[in-house]
Protein backbone atom coordinates (compact mmCIF):
# COMPACT_ATOMS: atom_id res chain seq x y z
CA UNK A 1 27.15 -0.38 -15.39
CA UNK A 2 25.32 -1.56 -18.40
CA UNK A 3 23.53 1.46 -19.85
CA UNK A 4 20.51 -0.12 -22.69
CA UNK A 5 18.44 2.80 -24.36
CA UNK A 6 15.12 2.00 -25.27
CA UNK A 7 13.19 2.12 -28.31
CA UNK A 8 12.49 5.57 -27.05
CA UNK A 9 15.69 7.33 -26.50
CA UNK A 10 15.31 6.89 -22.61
CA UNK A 11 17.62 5.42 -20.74
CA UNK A 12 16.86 2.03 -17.98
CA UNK A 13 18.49 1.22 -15.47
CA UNK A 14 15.77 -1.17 -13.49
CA UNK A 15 16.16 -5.27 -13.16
CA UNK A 16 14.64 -7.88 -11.72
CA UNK A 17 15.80 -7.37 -8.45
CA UNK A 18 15.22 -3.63 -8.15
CA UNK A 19 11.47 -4.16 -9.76
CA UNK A 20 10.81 -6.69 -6.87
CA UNK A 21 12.16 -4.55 -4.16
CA UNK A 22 9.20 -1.75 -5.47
CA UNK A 23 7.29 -4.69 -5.54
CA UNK A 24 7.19 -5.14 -2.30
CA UNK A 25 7.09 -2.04 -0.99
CA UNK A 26 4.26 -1.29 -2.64
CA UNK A 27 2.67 -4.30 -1.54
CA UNK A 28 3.74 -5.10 2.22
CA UNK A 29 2.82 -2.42 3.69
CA UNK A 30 0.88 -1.07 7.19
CA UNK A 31 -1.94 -3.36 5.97
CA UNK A 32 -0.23 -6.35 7.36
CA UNK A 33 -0.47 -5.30 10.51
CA UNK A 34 -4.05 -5.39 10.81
CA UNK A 35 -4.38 -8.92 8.89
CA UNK A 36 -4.41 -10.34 12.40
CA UNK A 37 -7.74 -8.56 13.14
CA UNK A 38 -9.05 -9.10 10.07
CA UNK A 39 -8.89 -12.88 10.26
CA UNK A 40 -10.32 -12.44 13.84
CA UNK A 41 -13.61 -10.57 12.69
CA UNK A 42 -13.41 -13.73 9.90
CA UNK A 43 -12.99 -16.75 11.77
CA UNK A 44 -10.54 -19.26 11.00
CA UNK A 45 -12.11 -20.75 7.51
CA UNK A 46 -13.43 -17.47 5.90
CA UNK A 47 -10.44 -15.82 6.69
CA UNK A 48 -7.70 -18.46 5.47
CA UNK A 49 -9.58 -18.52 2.31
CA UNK A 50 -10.32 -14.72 1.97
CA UNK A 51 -6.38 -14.44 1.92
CA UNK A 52 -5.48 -17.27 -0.27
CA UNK A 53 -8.31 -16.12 -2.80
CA UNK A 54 -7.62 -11.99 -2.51
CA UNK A 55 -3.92 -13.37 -3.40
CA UNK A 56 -5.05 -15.79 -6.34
CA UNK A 57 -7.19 -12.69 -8.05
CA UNK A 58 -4.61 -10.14 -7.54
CA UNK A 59 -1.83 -12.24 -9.04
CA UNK A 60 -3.51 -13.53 -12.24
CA UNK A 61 -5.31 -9.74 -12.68
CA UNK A 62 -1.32 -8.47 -12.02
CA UNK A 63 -0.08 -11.23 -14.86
CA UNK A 64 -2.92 -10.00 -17.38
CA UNK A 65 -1.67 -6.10 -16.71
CA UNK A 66 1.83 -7.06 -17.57
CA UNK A 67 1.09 -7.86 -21.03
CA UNK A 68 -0.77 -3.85 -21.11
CA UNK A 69 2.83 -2.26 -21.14
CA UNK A 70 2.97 -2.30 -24.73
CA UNK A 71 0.29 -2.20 -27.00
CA UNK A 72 -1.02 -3.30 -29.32
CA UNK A 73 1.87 -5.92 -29.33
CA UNK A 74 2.98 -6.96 -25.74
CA UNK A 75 6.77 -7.45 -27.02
CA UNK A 76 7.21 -4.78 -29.57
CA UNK A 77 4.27 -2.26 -28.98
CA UNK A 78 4.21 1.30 -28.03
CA UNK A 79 4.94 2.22 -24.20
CA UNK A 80 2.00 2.77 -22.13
CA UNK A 81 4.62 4.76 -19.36
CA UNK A 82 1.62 4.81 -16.41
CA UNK A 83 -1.33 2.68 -15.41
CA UNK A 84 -3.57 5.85 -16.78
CA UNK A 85 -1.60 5.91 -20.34
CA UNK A 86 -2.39 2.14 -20.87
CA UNK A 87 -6.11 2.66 -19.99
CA UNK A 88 -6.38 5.73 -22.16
CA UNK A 89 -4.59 4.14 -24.99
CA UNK A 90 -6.88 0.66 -24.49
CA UNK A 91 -10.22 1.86 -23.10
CA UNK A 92 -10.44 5.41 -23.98
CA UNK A 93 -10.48 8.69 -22.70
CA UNK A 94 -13.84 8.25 -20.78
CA UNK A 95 -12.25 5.32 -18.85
CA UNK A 96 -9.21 7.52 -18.26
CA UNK A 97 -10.63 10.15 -16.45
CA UNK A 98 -12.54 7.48 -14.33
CA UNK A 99 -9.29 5.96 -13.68
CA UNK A 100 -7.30 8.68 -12.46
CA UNK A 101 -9.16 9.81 -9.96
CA UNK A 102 -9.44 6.68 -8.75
CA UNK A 103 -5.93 5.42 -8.76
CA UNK A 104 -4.27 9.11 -7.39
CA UNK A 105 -7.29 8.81 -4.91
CA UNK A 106 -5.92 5.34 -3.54
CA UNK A 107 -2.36 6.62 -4.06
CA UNK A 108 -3.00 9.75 -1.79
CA UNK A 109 -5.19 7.88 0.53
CA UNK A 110 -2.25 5.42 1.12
CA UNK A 111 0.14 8.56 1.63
CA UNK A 112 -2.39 9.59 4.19
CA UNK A 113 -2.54 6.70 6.15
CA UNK A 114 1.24 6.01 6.13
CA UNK A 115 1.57 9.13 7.64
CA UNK A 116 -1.40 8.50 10.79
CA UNK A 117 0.81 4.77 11.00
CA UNK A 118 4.03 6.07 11.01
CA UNK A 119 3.21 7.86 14.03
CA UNK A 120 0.86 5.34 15.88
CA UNK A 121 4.09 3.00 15.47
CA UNK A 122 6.24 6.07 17.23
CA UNK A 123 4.27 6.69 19.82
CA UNK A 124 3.87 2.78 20.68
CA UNK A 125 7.53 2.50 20.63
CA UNK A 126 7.73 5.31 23.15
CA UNK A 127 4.40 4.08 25.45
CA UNK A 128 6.12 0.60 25.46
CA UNK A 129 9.04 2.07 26.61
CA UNK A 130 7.19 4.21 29.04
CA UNK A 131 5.23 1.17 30.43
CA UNK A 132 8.62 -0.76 31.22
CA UNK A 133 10.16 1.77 33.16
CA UNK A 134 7.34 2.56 35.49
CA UNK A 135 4.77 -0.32 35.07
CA UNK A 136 1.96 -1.28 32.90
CA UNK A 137 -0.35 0.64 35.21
CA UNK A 138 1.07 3.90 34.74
CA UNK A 139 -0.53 6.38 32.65
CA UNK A 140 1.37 6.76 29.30
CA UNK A 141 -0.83 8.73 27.19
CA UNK A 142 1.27 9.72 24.27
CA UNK A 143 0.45 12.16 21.17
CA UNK A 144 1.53 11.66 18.00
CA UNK A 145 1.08 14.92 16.20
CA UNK A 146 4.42 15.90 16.35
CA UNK A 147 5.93 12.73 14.73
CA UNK A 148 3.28 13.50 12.04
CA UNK A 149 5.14 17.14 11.42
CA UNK A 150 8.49 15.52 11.47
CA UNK A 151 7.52 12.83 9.05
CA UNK A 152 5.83 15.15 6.94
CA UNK A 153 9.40 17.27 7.21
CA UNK A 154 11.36 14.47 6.25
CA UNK A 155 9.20 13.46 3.19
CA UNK A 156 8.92 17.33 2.12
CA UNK A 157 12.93 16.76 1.54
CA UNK A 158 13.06 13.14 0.14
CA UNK A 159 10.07 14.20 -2.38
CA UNK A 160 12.93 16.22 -4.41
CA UNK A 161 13.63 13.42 -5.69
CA UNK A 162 13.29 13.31 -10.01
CA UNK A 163 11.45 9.98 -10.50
CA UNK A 164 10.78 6.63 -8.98
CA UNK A 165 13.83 5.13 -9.94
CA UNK A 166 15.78 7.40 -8.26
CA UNK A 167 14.01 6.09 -4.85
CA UNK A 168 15.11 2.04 -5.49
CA UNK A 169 17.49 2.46 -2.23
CA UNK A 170 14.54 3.68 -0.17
CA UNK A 171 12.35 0.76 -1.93
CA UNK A 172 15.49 -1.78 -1.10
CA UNK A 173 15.46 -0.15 2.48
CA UNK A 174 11.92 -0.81 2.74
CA UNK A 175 11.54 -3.90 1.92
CA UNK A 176 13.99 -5.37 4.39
CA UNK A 177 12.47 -3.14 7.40
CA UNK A 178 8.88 -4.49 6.32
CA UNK A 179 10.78 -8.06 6.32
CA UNK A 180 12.12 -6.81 9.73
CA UNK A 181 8.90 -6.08 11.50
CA UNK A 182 6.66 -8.59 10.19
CA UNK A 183 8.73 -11.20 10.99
CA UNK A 184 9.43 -10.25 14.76
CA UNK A 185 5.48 -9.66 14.81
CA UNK A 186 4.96 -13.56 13.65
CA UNK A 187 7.88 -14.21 16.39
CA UNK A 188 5.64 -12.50 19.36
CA UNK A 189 2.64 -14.11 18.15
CA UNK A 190 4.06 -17.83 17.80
CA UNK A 191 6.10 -16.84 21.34
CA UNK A 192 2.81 -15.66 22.57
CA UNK A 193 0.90 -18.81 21.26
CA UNK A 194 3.31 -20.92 23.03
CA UNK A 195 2.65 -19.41 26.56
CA UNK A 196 -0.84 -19.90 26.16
CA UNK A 197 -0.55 -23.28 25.30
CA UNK A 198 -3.91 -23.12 23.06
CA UNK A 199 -5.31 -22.48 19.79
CA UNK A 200 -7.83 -19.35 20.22
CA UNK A 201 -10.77 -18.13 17.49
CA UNK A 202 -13.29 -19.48 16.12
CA UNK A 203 -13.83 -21.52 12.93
CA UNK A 204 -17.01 -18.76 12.03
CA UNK A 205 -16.90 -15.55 12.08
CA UNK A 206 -16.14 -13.65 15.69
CA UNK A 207 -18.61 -12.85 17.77
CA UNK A 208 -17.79 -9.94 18.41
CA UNK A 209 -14.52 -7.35 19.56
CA UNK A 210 -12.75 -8.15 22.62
CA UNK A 211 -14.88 -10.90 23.60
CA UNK A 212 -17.89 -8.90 23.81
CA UNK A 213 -20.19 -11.41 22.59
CA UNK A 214 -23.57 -9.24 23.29
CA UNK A 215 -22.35 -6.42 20.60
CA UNK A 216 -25.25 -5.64 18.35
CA UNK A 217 -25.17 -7.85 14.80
CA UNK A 218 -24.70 -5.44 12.93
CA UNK A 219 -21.97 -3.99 14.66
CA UNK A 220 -20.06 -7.62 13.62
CA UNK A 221 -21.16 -7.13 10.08
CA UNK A 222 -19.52 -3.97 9.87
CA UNK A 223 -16.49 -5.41 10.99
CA UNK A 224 -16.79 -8.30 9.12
CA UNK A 225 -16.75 -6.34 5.93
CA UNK A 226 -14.37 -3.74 7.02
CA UNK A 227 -12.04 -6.74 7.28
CA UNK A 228 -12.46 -7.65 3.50
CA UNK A 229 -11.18 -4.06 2.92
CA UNK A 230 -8.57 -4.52 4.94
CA UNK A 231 -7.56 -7.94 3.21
CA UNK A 232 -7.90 -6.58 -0.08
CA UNK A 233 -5.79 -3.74 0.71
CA UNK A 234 -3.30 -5.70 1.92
CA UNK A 235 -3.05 -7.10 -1.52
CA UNK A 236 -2.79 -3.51 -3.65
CA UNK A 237 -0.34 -3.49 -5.97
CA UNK A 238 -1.60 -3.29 -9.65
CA UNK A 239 -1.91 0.50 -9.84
CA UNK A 240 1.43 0.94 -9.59
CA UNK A 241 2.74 -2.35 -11.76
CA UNK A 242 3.10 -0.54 -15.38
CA UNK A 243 5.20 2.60 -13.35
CA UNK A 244 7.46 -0.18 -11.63
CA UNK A 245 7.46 -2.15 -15.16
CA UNK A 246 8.73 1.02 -17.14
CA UNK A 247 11.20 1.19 -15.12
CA UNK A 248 13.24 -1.78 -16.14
CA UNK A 249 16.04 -2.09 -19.14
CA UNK A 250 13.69 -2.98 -22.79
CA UNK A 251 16.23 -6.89 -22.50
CA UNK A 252 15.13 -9.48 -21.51
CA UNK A 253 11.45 -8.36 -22.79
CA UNK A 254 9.64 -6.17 -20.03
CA UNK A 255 6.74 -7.83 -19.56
CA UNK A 256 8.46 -11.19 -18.77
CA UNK A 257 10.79 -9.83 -16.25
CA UNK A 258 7.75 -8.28 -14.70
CA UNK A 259 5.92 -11.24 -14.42
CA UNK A 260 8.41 -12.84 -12.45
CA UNK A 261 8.42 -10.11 -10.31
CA UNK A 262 4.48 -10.11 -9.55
CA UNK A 263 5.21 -13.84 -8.50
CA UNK A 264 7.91 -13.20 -6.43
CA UNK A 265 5.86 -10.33 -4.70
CA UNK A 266 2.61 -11.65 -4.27
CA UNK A 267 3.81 -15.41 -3.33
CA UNK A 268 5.94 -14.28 -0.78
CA UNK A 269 3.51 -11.99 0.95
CA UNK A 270 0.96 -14.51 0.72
CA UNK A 271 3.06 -16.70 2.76
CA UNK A 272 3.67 -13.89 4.95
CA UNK A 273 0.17 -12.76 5.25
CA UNK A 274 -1.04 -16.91 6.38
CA UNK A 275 1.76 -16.98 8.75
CA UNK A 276 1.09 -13.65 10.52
CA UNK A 277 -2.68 -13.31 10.35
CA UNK A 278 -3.20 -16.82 11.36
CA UNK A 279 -0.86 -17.12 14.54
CA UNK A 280 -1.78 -13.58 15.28
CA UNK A 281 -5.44 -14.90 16.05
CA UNK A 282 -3.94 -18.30 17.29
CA UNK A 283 -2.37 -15.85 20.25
CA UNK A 284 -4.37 -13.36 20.74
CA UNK A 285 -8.48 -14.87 19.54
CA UNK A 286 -10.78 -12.07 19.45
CA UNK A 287 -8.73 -10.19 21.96
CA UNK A 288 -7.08 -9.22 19.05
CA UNK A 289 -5.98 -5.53 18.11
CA UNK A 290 -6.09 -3.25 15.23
CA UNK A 291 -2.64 -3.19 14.85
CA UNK A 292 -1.18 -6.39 15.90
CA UNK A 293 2.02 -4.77 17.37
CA UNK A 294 0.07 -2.65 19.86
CA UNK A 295 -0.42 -6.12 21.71
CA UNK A 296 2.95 -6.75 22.83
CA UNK A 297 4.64 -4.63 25.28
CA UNK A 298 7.75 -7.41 26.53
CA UNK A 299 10.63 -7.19 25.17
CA UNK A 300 10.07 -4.15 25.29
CA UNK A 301 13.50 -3.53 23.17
CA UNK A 302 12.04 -5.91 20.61
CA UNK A 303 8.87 -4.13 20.25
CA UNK A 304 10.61 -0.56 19.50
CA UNK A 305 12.73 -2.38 16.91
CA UNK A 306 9.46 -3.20 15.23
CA UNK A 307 7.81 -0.14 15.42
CA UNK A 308 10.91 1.53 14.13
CA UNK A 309 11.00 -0.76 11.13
CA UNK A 310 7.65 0.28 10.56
CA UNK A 311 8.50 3.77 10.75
CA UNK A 312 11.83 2.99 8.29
CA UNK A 313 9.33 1.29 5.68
CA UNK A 314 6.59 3.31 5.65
CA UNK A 315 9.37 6.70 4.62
CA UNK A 316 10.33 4.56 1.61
CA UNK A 317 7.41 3.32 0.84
CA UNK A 318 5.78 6.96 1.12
CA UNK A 319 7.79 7.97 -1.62
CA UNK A 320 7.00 4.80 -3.72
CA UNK A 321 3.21 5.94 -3.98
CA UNK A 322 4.07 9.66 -3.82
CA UNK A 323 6.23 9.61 -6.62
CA UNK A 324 3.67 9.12 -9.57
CA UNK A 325 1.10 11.66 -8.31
CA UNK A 326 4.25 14.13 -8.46
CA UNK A 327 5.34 13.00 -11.86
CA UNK A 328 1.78 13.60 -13.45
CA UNK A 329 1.02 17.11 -11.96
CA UNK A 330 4.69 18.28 -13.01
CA UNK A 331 3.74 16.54 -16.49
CA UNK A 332 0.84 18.34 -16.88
CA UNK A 333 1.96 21.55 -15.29
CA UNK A 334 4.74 21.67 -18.23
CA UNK A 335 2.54 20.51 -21.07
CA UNK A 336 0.40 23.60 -20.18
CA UNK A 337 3.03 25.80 -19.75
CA UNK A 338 6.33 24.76 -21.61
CA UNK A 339 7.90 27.66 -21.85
CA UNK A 340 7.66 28.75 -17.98
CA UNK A 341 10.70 29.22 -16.12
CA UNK A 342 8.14 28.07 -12.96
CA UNK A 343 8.86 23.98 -15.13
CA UNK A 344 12.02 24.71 -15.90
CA UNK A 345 14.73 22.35 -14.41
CA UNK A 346 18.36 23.95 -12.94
CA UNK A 347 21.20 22.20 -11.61
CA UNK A 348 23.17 23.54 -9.03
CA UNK A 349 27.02 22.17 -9.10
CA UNK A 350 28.99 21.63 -6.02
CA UNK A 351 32.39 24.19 -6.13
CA UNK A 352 35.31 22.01 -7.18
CA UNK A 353 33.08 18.77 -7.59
CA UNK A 354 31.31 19.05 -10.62
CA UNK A 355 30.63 15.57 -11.43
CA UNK A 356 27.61 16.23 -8.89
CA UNK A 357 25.03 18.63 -8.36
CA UNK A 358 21.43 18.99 -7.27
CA UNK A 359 18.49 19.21 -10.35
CA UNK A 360 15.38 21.47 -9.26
CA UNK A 361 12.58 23.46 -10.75
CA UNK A 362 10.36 25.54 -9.40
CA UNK A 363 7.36 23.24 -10.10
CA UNK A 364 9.10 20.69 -7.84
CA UNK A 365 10.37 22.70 -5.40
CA UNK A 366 6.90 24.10 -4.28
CA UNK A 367 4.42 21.78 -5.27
CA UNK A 368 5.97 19.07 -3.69
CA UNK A 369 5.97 20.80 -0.73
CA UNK A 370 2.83 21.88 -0.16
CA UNK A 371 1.36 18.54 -0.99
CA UNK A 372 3.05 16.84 1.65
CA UNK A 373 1.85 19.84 3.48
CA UNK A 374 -1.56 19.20 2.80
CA UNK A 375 -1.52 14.67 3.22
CA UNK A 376 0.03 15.84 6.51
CA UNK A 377 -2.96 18.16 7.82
CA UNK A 378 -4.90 15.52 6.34
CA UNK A 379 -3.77 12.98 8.22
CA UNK A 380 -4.18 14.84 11.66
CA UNK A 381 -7.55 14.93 10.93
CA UNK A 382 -8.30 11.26 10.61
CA UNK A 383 -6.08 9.37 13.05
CA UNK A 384 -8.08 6.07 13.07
CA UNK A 385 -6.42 2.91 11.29
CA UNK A 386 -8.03 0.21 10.95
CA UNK A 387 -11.20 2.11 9.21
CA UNK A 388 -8.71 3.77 6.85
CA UNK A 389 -7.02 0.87 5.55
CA UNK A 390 -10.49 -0.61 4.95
CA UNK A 391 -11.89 2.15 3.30
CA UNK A 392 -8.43 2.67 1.02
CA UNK A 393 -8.62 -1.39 -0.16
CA UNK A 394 -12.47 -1.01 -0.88
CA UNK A 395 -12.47 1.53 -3.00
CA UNK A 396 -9.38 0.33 -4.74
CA UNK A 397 -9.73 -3.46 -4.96
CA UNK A 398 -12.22 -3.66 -8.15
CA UNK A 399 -11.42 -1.04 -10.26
CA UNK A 400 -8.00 -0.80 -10.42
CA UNK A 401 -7.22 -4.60 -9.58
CA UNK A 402 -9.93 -6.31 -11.30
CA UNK A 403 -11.99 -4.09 -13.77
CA UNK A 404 -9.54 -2.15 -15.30
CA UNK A 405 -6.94 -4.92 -16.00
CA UNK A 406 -9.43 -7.60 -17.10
CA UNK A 407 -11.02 -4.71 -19.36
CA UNK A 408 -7.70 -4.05 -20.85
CA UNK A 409 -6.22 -7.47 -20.99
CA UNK A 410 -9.76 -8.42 -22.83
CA UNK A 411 -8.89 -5.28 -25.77
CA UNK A 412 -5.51 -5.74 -25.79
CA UNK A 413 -5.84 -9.91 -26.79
CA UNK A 414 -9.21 -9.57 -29.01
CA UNK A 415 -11.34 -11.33 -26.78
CA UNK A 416 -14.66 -12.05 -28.09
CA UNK A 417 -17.92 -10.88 -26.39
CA UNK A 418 -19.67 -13.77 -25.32
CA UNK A 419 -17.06 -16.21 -25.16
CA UNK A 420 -16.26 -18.69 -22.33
CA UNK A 421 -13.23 -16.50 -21.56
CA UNK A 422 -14.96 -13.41 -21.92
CA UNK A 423 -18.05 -14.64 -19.55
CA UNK A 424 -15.15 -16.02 -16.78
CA UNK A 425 -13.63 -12.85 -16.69
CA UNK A 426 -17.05 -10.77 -16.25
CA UNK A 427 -17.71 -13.78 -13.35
CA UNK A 428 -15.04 -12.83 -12.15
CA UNK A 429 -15.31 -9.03 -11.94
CA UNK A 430 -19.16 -9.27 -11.00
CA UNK A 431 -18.32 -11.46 -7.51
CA UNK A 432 -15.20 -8.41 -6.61
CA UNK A 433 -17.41 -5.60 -7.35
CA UNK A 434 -20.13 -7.20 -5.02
CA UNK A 435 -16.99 -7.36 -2.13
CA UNK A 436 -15.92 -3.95 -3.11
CA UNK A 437 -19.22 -2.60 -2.17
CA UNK A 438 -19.76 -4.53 0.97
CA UNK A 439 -16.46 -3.83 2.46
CA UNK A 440 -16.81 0.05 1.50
CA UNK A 441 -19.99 -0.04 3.47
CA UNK A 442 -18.43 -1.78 6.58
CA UNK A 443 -15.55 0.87 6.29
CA UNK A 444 -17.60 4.08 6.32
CA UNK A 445 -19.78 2.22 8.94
CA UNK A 446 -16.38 2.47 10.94
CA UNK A 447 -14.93 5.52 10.40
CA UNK A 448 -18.48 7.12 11.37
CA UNK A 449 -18.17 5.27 14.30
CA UNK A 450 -14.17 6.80 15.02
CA UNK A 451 -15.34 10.36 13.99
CA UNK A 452 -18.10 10.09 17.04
CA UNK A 453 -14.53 9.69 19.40
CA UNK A 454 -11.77 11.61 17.09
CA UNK A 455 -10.98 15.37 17.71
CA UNK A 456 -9.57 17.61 15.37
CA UNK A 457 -5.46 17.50 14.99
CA UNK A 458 -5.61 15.66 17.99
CA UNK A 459 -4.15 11.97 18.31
CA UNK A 460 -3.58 10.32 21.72
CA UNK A 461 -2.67 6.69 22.03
């Protein structure tokens, strides 16, 4: 293997095809599975073009960021290593602080609801199985706390890992299994669509869940905004660009190779995102579930191998958002304390292989572990999905999509206040803020509404 030092001593190993499978991890992820919904509480217009224009934004914001890697030059500037270094190095120290609370927010928010999807899609897989053997009218209740404390176990061991670059398998892994899943869902929807032998939905917006057409308006707005947050969650990716980005080899330039990559991501989901929220509501109208895979129960083998792709994503992808929250708190931890055995790193050798061992610290051993600890009791507590997602892509889309990399972009090209460009991009920011807010609202309006059902560490399905 090619090794290619950079201009900072560090050694690369990322490419183009390594970048794009953390690409797409990071962007196809549980939120798919509730685009179907989404474009049901939409109607067929609004919700083609909330998709195709959520994609549009996120790409050119995501093509802007690129350019932040390096400042002040884009080829030949100083690394900005995180999201949080280029804002701090761009916008200040102010903007910083307002930033990472944000983005390790969104980032632990996602970890959280990974964890409450990982095992919904379990405990399907085991209710579908359930309802073939002894009918769809037996009762197959099924809780799902204890594939929450076995995912939690597993990720307590894969979080030992150093860096994100030493997770690209589990991003590679990922990305096929989301491939996997979302493709047999579009396969059960177009089968489903088929059997039906008609178009359902509505052009508008619904009417209303599960053809309940007398449900109080503004129990339709709610939904209607909670399904922006769902669409604009589905389209998160920017916070974690500049980690993926420093990741790959300093030739060809970073910032073009990365570029490439955020088309490759984003068009390809896009497509995937038409296809499987549109047909979804084709099949299913506003019968529609939360998550789309809940609604098929035949074949039943088919079904599991979904939900178990699900599962097989959502570990790699677990560790794609975990991964920087780690790396700061260790960061921090040893520029506080650098002389502290508790940050200091040991490798154990194997006897008579010494070519490989196993690095550790302290730091990493425990802190690790008790965060994935604490996401895990977390997520026993809030075992609604839909309402999560929403929230998560609200309070994300705006700030760290939008504001942040317009903001920079603006500083890091000398763009003039008051100019055409300058005006277009505070347009632009002005009309996502104004969704931001509305589809936060609509969220909180529904996870009030789940907390009025939801006990305690207690998940049935």
């Amino acid at each position: 293997m090619e090794v290619d030092a950079g201009d900072d001593g560090r050694i690369r190993t990322g490419t183009l095809g390594t970048a794009t499978a953390h690409a797409f991890t990071a962007v196809v992820g549980a939120g798919i599975l509730a685009l179907p919904w989404s474009v049901a509480q939409l109607g067929w217009i609004l919700g083609s073009f909330v998709l195709v224009t959520f994609a549009i934004i996120t790409y050119y914001t995501a093509i802007l960021l690129c350019d932040c890697y390096r400042t002040p030059d884009p080829l030949t500037g100083r690394r900005n290593y995180t999201y949080i270094d280029a804002v701090r190095s761009l916008l200040g120290p102010r903007n910083e602080l307002i930033c990472g609370v944000l983005q390790y927010t969104l980032l632990w928010g996602t970890m959280i609801g990974y964890t409450v999807t990982t095992a919904t899609s379990v405990a399907t897989a085991k209710r579908i199985t359930c309802f073939h053997a002894k009918g769809h009218a037996a009762h197959c209740g099924v809780s799902g706390n204890l594939y929450m404390l076995v995912f939690g176990a597993l990720q307590i061991i894969l979080s030992q890992c150093p860096n994100l670059e030493k997770v690209s398998i589990l991003s590679a892994v990922a990305s096929l299994t989301s491939l996997a899943y979302s493709s047999i869902a579009l396969c059960l929807s177009i089968a489903k669509l088929a059997s039906n032998r008609e178009f359902k939905g509505s052009l508008m917006v619904a009417m209303g869940d599960n053809s309940k057409v007398t449900d109080a308006a503004s129990t339709k707005t709610w939904h209607v905004f909670q399904a922006l947050g769902n669409v604009a969650l589905a389209y998160t990716f920017s916070q974690l660009l500049l980690e993926i980005q420093d990741t790959l080899k300093p030739h060809p330039p970073e910032n073009k190779v990365m570029k490439k990559v955020t088309m490759y991501a984003i068009g390809g989901t896009t497509l995937f995102y038409l296809s499987l929220g549109c047909l979804g509501y084709a099949a299913f109208g506003n019968d529609i579930p939360g998550n789309i895979l809940a609604g098929f129960y035949e074949p039943f083998w088919l079904v599991d191998i979904a939900n178990l792709s699900v599962v097989i994503h959502l570990v790699g992808a677990y560790q794609v958002f975990g991964q920087p929250i780690f790396a700061i708190n260790e960061k921090l931890l040893a520029s506080k304390y650098p002389t502290s055995s508790f940050a200091t790193t040991y490798t154990l050798r194997l006897p008579y292989m010494n070519k490989f061992g196993f690095s550790f610290s302290l730091s990493r051993l425990l802190l690790r572990t008790f965060f994935v600890i604490l996401t895990t009791a977390v997520a026993m507590m809030l075992p609604f999905f839909n309402a999560i997602l929403g929230l998560l892509g609200a309070v994300s889309f705006w700030p760290l999509t939008v504001y942040f990399p317009l903001s920079m972009y603006m500083k890091q090209a000398n763009i003039k206040r008051g100019s055409s460009r300058w005006v277009s991009f505070q347009a632009l920011s002005l009309v996502c803020g104004i969704v931001t807010l509305i589809s936060g609202l609509g969220s909180v309006a529904g996870m009030l509404e789940s907390l009025k059902k939801a006990k305690l560490f207690h998940i049935n399905l």
